[in-house]
PDB file of N, CA and C in Angstrom:
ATOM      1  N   UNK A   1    -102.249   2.603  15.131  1.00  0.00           N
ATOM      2  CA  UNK A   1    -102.398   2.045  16.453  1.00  0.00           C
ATOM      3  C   UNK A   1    -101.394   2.704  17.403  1.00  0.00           C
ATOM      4  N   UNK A   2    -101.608   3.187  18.566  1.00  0.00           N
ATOM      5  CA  UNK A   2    -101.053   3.692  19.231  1.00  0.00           C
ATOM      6  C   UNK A   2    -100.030   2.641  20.064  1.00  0.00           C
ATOM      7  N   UNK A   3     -99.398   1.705  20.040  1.00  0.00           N
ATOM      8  CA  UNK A   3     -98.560   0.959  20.151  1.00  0.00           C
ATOM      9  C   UNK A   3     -97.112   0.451  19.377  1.00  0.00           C
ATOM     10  N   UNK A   4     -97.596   1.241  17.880  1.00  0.00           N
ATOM     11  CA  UNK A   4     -96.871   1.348  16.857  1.00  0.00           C
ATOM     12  C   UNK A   4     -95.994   2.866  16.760  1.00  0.00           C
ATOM     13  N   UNK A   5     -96.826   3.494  17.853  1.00  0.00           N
ATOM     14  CA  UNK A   5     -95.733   5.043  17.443  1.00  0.00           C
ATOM     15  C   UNK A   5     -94.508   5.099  17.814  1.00  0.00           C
ATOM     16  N   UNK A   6     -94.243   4.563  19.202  1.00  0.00           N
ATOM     17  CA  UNK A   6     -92.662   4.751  19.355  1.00  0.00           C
ATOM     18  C   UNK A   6     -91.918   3.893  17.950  1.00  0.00           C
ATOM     19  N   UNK A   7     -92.464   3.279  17.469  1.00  0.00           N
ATOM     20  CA  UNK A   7     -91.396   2.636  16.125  1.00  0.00           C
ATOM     21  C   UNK A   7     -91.210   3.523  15.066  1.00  0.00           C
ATOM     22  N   UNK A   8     -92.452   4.364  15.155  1.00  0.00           N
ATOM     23  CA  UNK A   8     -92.673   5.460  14.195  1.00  0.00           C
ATOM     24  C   UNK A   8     -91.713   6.961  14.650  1.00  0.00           C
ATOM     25  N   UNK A   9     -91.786   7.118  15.808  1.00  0.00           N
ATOM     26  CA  UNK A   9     -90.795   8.045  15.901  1.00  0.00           C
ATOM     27  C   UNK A   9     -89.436   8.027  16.132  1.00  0.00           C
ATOM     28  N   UNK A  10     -89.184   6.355  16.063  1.00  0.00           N
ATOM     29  CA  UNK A  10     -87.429   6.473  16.239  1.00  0.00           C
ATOM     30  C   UNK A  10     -87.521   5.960  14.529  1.00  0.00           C
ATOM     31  N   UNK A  11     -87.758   5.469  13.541  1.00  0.00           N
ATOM     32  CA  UNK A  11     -87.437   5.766  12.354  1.00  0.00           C
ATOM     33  C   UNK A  11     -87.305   7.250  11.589  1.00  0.00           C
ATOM     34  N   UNK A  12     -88.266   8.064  12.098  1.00  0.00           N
ATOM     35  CA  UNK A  12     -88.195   9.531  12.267  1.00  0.00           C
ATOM     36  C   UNK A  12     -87.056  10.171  12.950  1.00  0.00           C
ATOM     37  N   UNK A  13     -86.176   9.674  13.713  1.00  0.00           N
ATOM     38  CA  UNK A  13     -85.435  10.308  14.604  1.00  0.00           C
ATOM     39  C   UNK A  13     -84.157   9.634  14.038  1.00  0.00           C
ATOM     40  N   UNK A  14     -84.070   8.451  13.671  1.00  0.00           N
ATOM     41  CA  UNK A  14     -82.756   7.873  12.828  1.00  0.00           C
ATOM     42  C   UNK A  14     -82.833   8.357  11.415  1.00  0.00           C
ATOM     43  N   UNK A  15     -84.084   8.497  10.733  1.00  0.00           N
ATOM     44  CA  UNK A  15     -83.729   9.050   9.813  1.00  0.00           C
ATOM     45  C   UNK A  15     -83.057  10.376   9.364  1.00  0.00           C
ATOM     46  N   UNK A  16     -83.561  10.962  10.322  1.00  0.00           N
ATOM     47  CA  UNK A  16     -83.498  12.788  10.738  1.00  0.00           C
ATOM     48  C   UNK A  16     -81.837  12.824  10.939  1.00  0.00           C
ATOM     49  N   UNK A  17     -81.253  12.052  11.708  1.00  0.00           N
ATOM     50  CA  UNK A  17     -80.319  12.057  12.240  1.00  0.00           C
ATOM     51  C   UNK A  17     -78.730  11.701  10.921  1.00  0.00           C
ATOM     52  N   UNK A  18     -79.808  10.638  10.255  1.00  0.00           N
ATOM     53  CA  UNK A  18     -78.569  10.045   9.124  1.00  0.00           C
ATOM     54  C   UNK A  18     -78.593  11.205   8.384  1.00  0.00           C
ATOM     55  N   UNK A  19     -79.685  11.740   7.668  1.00  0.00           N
ATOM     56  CA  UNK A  19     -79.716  13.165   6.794  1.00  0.00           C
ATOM     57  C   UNK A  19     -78.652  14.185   6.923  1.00  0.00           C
ATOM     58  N   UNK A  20     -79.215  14.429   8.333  1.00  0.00           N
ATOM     59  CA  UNK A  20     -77.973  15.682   9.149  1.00  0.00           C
ATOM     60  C   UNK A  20     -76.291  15.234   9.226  1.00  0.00           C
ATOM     61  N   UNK A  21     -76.475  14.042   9.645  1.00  0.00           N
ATOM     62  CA  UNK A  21     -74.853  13.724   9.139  1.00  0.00           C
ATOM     63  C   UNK A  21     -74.282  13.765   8.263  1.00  0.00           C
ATOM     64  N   UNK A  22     -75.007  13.422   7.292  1.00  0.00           N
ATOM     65  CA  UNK A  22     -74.884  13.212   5.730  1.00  0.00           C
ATOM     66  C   UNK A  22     -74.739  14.414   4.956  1.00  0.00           C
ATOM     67  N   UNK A  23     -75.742  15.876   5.268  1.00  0.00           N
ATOM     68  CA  UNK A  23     -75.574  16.885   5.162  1.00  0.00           C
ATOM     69  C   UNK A  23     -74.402  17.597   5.601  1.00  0.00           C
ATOM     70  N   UNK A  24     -73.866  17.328   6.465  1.00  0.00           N
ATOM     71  CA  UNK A  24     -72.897  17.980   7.521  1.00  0.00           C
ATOM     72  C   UNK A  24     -71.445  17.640   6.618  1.00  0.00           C
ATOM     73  N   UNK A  25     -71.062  16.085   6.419  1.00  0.00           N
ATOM     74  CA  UNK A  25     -70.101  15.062   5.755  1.00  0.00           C
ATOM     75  C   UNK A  25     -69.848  15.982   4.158  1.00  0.00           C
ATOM     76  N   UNK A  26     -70.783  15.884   3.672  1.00  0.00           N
ATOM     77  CA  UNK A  26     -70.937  16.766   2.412  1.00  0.00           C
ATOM     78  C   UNK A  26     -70.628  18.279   2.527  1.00  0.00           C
ATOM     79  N   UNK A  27     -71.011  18.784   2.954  1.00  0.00           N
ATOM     80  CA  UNK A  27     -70.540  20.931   3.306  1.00  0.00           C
ATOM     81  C   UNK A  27     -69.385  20.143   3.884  1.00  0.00           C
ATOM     82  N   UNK A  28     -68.480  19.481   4.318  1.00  0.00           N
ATOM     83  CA  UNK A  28     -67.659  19.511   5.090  1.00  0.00           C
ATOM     84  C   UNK A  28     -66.028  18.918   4.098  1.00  0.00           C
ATOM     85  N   UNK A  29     -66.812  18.023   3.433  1.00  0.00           N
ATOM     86  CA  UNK A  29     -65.677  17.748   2.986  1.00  0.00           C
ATOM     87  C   UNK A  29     -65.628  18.052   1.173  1.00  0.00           C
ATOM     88  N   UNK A  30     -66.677  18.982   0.698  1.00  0.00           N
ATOM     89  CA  UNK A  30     -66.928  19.641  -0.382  1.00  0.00           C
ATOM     90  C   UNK A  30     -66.568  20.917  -0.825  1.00  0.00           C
ATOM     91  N   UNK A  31     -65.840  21.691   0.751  1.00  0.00           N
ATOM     92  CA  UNK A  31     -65.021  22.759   0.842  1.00  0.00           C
ATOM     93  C   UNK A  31     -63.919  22.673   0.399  1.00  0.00           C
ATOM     94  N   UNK A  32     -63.422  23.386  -0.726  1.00  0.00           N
ATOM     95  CA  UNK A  32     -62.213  23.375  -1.421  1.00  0.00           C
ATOM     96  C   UNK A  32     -61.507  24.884  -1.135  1.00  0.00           C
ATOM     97  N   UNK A  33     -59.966  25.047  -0.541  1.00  0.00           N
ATOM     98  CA  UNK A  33     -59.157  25.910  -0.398  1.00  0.00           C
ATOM     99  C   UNK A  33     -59.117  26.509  -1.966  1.00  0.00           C
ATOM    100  N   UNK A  34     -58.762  27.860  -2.193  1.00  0.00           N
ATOM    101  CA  UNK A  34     -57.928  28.009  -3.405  1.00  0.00           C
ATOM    102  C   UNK A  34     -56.687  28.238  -2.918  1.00  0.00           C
ATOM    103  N   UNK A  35     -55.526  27.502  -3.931  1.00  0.00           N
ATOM    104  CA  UNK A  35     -53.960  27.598  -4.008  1.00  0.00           C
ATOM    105  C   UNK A  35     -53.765  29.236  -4.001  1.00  0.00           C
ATOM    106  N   UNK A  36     -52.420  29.754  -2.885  1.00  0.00           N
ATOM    107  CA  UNK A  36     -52.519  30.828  -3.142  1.00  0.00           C
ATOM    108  C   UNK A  36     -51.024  30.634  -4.441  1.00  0.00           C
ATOM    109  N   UNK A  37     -50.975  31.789  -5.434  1.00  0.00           N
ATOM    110  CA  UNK A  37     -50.440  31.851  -6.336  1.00  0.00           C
ATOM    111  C   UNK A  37     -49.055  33.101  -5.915  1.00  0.00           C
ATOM    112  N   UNK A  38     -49.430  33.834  -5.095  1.00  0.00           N
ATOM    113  CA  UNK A  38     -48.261  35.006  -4.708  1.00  0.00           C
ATOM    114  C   UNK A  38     -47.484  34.443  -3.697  1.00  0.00           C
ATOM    115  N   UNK A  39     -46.307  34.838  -4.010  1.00  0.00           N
ATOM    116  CA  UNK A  39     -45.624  34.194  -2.511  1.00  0.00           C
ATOM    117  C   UNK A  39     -44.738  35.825  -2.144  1.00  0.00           C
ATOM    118  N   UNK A  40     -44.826  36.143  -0.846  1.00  0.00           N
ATOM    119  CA  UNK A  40     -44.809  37.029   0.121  1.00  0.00           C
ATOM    120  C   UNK A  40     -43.100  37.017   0.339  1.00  0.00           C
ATOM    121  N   UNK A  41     -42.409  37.675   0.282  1.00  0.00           N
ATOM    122  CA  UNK A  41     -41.131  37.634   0.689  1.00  0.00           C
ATOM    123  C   UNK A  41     -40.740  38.199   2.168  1.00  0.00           C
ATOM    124  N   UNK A  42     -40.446  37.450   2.939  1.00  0.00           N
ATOM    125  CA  UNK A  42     -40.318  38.164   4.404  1.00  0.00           C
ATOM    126  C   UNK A  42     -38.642  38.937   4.429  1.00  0.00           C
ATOM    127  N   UNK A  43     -39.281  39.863   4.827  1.00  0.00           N
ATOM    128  CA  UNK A  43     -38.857  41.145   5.438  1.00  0.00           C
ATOM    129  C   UNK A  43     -37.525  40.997   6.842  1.00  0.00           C
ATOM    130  N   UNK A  44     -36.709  40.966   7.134  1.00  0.00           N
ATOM    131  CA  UNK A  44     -36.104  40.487   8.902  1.00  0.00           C
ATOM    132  C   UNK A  44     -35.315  41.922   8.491  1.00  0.00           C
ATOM    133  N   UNK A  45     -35.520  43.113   9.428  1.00  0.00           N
ATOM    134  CA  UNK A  45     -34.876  44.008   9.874  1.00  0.00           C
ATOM    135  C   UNK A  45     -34.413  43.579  11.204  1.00  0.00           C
ATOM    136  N   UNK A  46     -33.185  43.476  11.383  1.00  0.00           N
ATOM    137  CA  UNK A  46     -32.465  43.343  12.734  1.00  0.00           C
ATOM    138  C   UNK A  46     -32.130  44.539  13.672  1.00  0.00           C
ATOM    139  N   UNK A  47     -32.754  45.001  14.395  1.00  0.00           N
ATOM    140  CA  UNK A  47     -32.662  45.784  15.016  1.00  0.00           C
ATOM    141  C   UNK A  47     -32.001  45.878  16.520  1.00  0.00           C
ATOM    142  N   UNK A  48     -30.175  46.921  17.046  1.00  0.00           N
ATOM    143  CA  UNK A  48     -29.809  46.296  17.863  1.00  0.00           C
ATOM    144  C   UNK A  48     -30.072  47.286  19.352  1.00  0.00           C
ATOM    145  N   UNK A  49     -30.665  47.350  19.892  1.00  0.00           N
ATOM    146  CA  UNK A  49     -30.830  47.451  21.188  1.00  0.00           C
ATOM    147  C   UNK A  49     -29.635  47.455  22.645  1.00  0.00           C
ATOM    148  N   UNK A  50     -29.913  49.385  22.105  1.00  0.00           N
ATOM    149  CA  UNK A  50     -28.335  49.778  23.464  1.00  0.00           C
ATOM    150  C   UNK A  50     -28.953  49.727  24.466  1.00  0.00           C
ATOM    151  N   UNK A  51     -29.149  49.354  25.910  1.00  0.00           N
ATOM    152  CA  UNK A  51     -29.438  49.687  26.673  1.00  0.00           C
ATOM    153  C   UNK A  51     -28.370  51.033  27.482  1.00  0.00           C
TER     154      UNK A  51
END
């Protein structure tokens, strides 16, 4: 019945919507860093400047 569609397309449009969040929530918080294992020793050359 054509009186019934707008109910039909906002269950379509909330559903659509929870998915994508839900999708998004998941890739988002399912991303894992790796530990880095080398540690970098910094370098400080002081260099003095005659004008």
């Amino acid at each position: 019945m054509p009186q019934m569609a707008p109910l039909n397309w906002l269950t379509l449009f909330l559903m659509f919507t929870f998915i994508f969040l839900m999708f998004n929530t998941m890739n988002y918080f399912s991303f894992k860093y790796q530990f880095k294992t080398n540690t970098f020793n910094k370098i400080n050359k002081k260099i003095n400047w005659k004008w």
